[in-house]
Protein backbone atom coordinates (compact mmCIF):
# COMPACT_ATOMS: atom_id res chain seq x y z
CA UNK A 1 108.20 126.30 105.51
CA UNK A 2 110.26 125.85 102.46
CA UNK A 3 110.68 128.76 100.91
CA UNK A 4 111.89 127.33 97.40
CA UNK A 5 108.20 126.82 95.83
CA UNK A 6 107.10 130.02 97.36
CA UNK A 7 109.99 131.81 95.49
CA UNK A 8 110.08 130.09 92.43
CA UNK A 9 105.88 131.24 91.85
CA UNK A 10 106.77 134.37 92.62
CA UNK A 11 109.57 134.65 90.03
CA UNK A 12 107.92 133.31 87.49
CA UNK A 13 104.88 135.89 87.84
CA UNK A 14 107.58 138.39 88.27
CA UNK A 15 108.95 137.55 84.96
CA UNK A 16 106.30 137.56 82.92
CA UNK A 17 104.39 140.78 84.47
CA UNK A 18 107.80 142.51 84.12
CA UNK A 19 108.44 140.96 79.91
CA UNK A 20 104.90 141.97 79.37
CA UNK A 21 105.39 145.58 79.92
CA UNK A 22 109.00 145.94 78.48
CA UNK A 23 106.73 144.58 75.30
CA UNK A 24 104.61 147.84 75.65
CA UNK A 25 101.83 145.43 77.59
CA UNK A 26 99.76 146.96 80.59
CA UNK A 27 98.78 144.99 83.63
CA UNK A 28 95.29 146.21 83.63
CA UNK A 29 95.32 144.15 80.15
CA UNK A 30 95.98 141.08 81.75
CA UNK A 31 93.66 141.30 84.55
CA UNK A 32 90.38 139.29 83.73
CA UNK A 33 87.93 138.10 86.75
CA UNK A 34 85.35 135.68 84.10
CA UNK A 35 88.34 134.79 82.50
CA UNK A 36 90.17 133.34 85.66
CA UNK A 37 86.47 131.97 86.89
CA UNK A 38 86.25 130.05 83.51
CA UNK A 39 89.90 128.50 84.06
CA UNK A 40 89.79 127.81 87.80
CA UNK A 41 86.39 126.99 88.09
CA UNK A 42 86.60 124.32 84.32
CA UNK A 43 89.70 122.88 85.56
CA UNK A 44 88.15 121.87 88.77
CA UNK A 45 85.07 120.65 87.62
CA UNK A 46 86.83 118.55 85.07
CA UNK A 47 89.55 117.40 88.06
CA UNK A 48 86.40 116.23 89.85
CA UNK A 49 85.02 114.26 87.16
CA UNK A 50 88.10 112.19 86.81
CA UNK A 51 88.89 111.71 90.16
CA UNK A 52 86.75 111.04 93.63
CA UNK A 53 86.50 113.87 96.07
CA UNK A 54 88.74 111.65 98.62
CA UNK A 55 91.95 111.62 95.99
CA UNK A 56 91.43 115.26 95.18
CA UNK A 57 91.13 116.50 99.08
CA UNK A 58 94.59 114.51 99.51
CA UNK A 59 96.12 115.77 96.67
CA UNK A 60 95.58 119.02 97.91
CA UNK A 61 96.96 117.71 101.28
CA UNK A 62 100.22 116.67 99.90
CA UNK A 63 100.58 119.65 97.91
CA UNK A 64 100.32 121.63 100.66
CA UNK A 65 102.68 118.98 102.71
CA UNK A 66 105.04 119.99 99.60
CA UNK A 67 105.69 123.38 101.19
CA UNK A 68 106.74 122.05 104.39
CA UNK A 69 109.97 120.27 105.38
CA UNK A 70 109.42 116.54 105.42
CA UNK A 71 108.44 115.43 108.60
CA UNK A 72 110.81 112.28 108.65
CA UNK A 73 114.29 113.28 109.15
CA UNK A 74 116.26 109.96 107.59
CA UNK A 75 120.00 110.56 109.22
CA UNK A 76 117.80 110.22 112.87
CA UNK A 77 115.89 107.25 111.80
CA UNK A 78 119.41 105.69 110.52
CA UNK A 79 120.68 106.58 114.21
CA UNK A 80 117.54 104.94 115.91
CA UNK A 81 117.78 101.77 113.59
CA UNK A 82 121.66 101.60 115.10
CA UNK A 83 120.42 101.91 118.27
CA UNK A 84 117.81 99.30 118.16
CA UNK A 85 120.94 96.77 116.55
CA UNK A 86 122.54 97.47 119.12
CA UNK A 87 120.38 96.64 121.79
CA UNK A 88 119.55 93.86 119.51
CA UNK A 89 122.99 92.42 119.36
CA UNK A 90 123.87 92.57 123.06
CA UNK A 91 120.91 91.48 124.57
CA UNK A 92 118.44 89.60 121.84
CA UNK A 93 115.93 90.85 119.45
CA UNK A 94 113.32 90.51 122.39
CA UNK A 95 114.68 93.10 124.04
CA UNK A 96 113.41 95.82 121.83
CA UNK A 97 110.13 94.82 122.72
CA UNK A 98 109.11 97.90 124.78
CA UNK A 99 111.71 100.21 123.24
CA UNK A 100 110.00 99.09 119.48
CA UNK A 101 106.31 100.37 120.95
CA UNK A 102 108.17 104.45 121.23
CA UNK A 103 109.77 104.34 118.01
CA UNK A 104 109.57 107.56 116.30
CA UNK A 105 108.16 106.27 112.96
CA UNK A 106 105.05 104.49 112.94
CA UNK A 107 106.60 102.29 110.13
CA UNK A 108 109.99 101.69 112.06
CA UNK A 109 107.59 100.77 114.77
CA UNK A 110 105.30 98.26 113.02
CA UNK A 111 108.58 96.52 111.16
CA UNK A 112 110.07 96.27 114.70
CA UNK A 113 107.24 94.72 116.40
CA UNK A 114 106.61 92.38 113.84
CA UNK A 115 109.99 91.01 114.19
CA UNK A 116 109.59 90.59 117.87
CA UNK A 117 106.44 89.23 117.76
CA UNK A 118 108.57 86.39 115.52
CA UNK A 119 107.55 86.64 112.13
CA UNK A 120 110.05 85.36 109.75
CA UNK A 121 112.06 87.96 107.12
CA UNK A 122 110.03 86.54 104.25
CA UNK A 123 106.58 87.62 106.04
CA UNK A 124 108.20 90.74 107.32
CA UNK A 125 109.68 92.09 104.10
CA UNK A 126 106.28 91.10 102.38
CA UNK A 127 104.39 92.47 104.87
CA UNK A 128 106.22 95.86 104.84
CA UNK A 129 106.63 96.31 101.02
CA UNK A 130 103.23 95.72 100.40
CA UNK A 131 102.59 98.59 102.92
CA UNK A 132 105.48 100.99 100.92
CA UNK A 133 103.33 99.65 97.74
CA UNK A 134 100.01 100.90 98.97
CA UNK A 135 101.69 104.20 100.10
CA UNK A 136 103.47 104.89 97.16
CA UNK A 137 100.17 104.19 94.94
CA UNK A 138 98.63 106.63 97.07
CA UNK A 139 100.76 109.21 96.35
CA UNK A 140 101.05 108.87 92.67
CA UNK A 141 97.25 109.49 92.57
CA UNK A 142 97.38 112.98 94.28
CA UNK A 143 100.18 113.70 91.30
CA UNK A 144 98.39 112.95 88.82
CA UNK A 145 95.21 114.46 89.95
CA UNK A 146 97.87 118.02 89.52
CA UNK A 147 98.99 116.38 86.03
CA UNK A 148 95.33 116.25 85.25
CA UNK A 149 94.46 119.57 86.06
CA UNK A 150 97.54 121.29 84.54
CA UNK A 151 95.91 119.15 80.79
CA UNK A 152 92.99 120.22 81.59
CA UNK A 153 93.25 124.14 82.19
CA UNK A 154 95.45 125.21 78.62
CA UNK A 155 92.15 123.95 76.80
CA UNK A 156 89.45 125.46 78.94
CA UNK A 157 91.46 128.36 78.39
CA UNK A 158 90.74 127.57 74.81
CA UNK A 159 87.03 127.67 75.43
CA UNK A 160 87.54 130.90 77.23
CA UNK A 161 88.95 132.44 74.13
CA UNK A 162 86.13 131.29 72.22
CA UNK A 163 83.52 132.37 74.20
CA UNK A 164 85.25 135.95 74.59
CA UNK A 165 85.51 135.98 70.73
CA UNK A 166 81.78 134.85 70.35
CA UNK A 167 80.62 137.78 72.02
CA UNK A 168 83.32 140.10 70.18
CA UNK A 169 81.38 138.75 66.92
CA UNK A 170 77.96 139.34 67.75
CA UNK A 171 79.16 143.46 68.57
CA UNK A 172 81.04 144.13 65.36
CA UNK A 173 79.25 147.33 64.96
CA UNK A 174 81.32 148.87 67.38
CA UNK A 175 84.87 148.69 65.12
CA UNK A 176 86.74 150.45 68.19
CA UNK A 177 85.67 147.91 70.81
CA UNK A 178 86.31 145.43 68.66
CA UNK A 179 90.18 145.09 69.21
CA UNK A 180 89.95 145.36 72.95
CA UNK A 181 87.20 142.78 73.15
CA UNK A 182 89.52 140.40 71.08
CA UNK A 183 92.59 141.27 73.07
CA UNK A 184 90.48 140.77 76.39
CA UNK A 185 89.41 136.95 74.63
CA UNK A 186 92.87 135.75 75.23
CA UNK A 187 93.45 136.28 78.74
CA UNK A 188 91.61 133.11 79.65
CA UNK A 189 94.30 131.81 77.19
CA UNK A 190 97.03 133.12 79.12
CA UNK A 191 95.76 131.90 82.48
CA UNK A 192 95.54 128.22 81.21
CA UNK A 193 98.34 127.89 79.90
CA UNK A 194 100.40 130.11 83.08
CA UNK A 195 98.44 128.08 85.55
CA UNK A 196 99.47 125.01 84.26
CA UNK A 197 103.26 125.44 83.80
CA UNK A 198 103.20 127.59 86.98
CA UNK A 199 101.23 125.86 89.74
CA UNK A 200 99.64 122.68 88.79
CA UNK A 201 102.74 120.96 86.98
CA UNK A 202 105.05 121.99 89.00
CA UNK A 203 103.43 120.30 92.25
CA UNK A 204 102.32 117.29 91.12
CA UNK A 205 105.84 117.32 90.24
CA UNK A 206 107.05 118.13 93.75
CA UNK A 207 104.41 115.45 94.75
CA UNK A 208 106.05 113.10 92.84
CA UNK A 209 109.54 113.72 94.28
CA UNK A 210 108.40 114.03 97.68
CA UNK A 211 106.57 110.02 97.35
CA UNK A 212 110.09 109.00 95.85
CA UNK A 213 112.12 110.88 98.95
CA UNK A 214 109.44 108.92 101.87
CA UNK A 215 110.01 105.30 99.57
CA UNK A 216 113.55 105.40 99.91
CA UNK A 217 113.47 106.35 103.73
CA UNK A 218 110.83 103.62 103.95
CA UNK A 219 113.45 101.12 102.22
CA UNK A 220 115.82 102.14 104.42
CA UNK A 221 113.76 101.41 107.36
CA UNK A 222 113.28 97.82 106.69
CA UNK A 223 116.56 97.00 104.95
CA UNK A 224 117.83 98.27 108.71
CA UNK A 225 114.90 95.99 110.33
CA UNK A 226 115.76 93.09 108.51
CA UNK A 227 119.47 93.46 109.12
CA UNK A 228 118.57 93.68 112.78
CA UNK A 229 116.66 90.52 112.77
CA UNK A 230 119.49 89.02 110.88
CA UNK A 231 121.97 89.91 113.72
CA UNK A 232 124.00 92.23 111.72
CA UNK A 233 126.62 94.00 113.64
CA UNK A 234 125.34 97.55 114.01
CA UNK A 235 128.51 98.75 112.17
CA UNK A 236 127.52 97.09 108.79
CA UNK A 237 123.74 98.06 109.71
CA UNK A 238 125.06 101.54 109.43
CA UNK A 239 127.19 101.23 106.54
CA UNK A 240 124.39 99.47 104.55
CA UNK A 241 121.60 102.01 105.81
CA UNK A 242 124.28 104.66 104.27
CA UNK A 243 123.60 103.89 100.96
CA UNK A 244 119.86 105.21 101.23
CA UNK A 245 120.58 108.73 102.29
CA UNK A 246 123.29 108.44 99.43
CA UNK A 247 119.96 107.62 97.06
CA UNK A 248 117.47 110.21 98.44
CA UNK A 249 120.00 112.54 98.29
CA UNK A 250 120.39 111.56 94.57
CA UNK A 251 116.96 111.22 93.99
CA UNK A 252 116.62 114.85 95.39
CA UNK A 253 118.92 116.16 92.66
CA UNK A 254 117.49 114.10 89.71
CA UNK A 255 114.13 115.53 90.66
CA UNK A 256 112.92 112.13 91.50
CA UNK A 257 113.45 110.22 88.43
CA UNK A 258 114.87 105.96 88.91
CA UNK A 259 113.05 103.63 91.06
CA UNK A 260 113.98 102.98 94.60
CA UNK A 261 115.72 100.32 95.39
CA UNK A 262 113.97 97.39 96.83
CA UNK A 263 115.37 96.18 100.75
CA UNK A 264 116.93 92.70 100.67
CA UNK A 265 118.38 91.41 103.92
């Protein structure tokens, strides 16, 4: 578990519960249950009008998969690749035949034994790519499902407030309940717009960075197959295959923004 999104939620909420009663504010003000059922409950009907059950059930998937550490670990798929060249260099590519079959990627695996199995590095780097493609597109959905919802919510919120100060309108005999019905109006308001700067945003966000982070391992992956096929003494393999933790870890501190760079052999 990464503790990182965790903390950063929590301080946020901390933040603003603690500004809102140096201001004079009162918790109990900002507590709302038809408020939060109008957000929540809006934003996920409208979610589910723009996108199919399927992308929404793996957006919630990788948000979740956000929270945990990735399960690829590139320096030990860089390692493996050098292993496999150097098999690959002393004995022939056709040695990695059973080896390929208990690689520890299922990518890795599938670029392996479609070198084996003799496909040229045209086919396999077409192959591959359009795999990284389809992956990538994937991913980008379940984002922007998040991006979606965190649109969505600040003006359902909106409604919220309406709604809260239709009913205030139709009671305005009662001047004192008045104020507190207004005040109450704009909590919906307040969870919109907190929900979507707080937790949708911010993971389809992470989302987005985590898709980058797997593209640029999968890169590496076949830049390090295609080098094997090649030939390519394991030293340069490793030296070239270098340069992609170099970019993740780049990518990492960007927050994911540039494109990954494309494998070339």
């Amino acid at each position: 578990m990464q503790p990182g999104p965790i903390l950063g939620i929590a301080v946020a909420l901390i933040c603003i519960l603690l500004g809102n009663t140096l201001e004079g504010g009162h918790l109990g003000s900002m507590v709302g249950g038809p408020a939060a059922m109008i957000v929540i409950g809006g934003t996920i009907g409208a979610v589910m009008v723009q996108y199919p059950l399927s992308t929404l059930a793996g957006a919630v998937k990788a948000a979740l998969g956000t929270f945990q550490k990735p399960a690829e670990d590139a320096q030990k798929l860089l390692d493996e690749i050098v292993d496999y060249a150097t098999r690959a260099r002393r004995d022939g590519i056709l040695a990695l035949e059973k080896v390929a079959e208990n690689a520890s990627d299922a990518f890795l695996r599938k670029s392996l034994m479609m070198a084996v199995d003799g496909a040229d590095a045209a086919t396999v780097r077409e192959t591959m790519e359009l795999a990284i493609g389809q992956e990538e597109e994937h991913g980008e959905d379940h984002a922007k499902a998040f991006e979606a919802a965190g649109g969505y919510s600040p003006t359902i919120g909106i409604i919220g407030a309406v709604l809260g100060l239709i009913h205030v309108m139709s009671n305005l005999s009662d001047i004192n309940a008045v104020g507190h019905g207004i005040a109450a109006a704009f909590v919906a308001t307040i969870y919109g717009v907190a929900v979507a700067n707080i937790l949708f945003l911010p993971l389809g966000g992470r989302i987005k960075l985590r898709v980058r982070e797997r593209t640029v391992t999968r890169e590496m992956v076949l830049a390090g197959v295609l080098a094997i096929q090649a030939g390519m003494n394991p030293k340069l393999v490793r030296e070239r295959l270098s340069e992609y933790l170099h970019n993740t870890e780049g990518a990492k501190a960007a927050g994911g923004a540039g494109a990954p760079v494309r494998a070339t052999s």
